[in-house]
Protein backbone atom coordinates (compact mmCIF):
# COMPACT_ATOMS: atom_id res chain seq x y z
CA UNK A 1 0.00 0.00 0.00
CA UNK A 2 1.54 3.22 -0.97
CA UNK A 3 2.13 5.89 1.15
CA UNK A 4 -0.01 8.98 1.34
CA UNK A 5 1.06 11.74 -0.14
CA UNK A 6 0.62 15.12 2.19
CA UNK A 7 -1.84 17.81 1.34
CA UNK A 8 -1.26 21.22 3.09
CA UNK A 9 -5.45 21.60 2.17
CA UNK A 10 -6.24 18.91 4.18
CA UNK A 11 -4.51 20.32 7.49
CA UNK A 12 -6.34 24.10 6.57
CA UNK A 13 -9.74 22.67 6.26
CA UNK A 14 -9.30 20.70 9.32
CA UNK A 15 -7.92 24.15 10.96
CA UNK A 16 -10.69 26.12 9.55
CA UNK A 17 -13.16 23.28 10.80
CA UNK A 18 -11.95 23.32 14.47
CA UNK A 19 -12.04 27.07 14.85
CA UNK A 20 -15.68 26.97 13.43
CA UNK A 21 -16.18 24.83 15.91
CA UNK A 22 -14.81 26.93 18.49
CA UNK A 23 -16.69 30.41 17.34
CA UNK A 24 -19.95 27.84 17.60
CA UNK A 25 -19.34 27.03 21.33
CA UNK A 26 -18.47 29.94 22.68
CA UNK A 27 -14.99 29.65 22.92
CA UNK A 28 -13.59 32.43 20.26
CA UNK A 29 -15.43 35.81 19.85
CA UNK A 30 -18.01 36.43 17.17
CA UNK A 31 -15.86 38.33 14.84
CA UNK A 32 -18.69 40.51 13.84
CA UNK A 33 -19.91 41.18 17.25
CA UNK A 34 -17.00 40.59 19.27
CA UNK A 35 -19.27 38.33 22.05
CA UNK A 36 -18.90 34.40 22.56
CA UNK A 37 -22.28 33.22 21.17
CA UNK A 38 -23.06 29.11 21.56
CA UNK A 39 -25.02 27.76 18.68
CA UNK A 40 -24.89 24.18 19.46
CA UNK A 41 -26.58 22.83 16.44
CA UNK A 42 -24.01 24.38 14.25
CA UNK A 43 -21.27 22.87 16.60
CA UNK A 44 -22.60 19.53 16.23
CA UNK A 45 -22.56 19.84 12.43
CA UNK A 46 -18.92 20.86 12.14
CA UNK A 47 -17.94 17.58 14.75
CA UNK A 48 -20.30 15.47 12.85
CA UNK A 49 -18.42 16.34 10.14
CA UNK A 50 -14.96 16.11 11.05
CA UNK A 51 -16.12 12.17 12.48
CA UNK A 52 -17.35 11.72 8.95
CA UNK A 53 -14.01 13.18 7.69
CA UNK A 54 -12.25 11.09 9.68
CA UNK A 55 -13.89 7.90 9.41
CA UNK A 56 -13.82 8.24 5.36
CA UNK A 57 -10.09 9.03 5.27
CA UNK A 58 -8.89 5.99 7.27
CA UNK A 59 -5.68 4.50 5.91
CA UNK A 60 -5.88 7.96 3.55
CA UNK A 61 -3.89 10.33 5.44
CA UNK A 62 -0.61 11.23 6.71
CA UNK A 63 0.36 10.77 10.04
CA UNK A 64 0.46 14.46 10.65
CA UNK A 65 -3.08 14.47 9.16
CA UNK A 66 -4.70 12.03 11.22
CA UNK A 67 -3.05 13.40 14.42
CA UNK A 68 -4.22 16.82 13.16
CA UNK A 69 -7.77 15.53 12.95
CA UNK A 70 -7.48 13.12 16.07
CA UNK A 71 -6.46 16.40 17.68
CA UNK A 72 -9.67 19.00 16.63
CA UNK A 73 -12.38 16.16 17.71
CA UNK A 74 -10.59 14.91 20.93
CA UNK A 75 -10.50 19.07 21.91
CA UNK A 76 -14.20 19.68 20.60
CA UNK A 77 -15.91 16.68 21.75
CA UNK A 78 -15.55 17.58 25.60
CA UNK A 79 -16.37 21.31 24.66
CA UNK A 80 -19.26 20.31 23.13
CA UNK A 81 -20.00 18.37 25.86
CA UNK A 82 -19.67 21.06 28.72
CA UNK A 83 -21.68 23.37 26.45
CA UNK A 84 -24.68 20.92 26.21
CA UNK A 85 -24.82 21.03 30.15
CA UNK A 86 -24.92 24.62 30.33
């Protein structure tokens, strides 16, 4: 099986993902506004996403890439989490 070949798109997207994420629980400002703001329905989309992501790109990625990913859910999953208790 040949090795993957690294795609600096891949790590962005999963970048640009996890700080959606963030802005939708509360955790980094509304740029716009400059408040924290929860939305958790958007929040879920963006981790149900990255699972999707993740579980579609097994044996796919880089190592960087899949501790990249591994990374942005095991960070937003507990966030998401303590915001769903609030």
């Amino acid at each position: 099986m040949p090795t993957p070949e690294p795609d600096p798109r891949f790590n962005e997207f999963v970048i640009l993902q996890a700080q959606n994420a963030g802005l939708f629980l509360g955790q980094i400002p509304n740029p716009v506004s400059g408040e924290k703001e929860v939305n958790l329905r958007a929040a879920k989309s963006v981790i149900d996403s990255l699972e999707m992501l993740e579980n579609k790109t097994q044996g796919n990625l880089t190592a960087t890439e899949y501790q990249l990913l591994k990374m942005a859910l095991n960070n937003l999953r507990p966030l998401y989490e303590a915001a769903e208790d609030e």
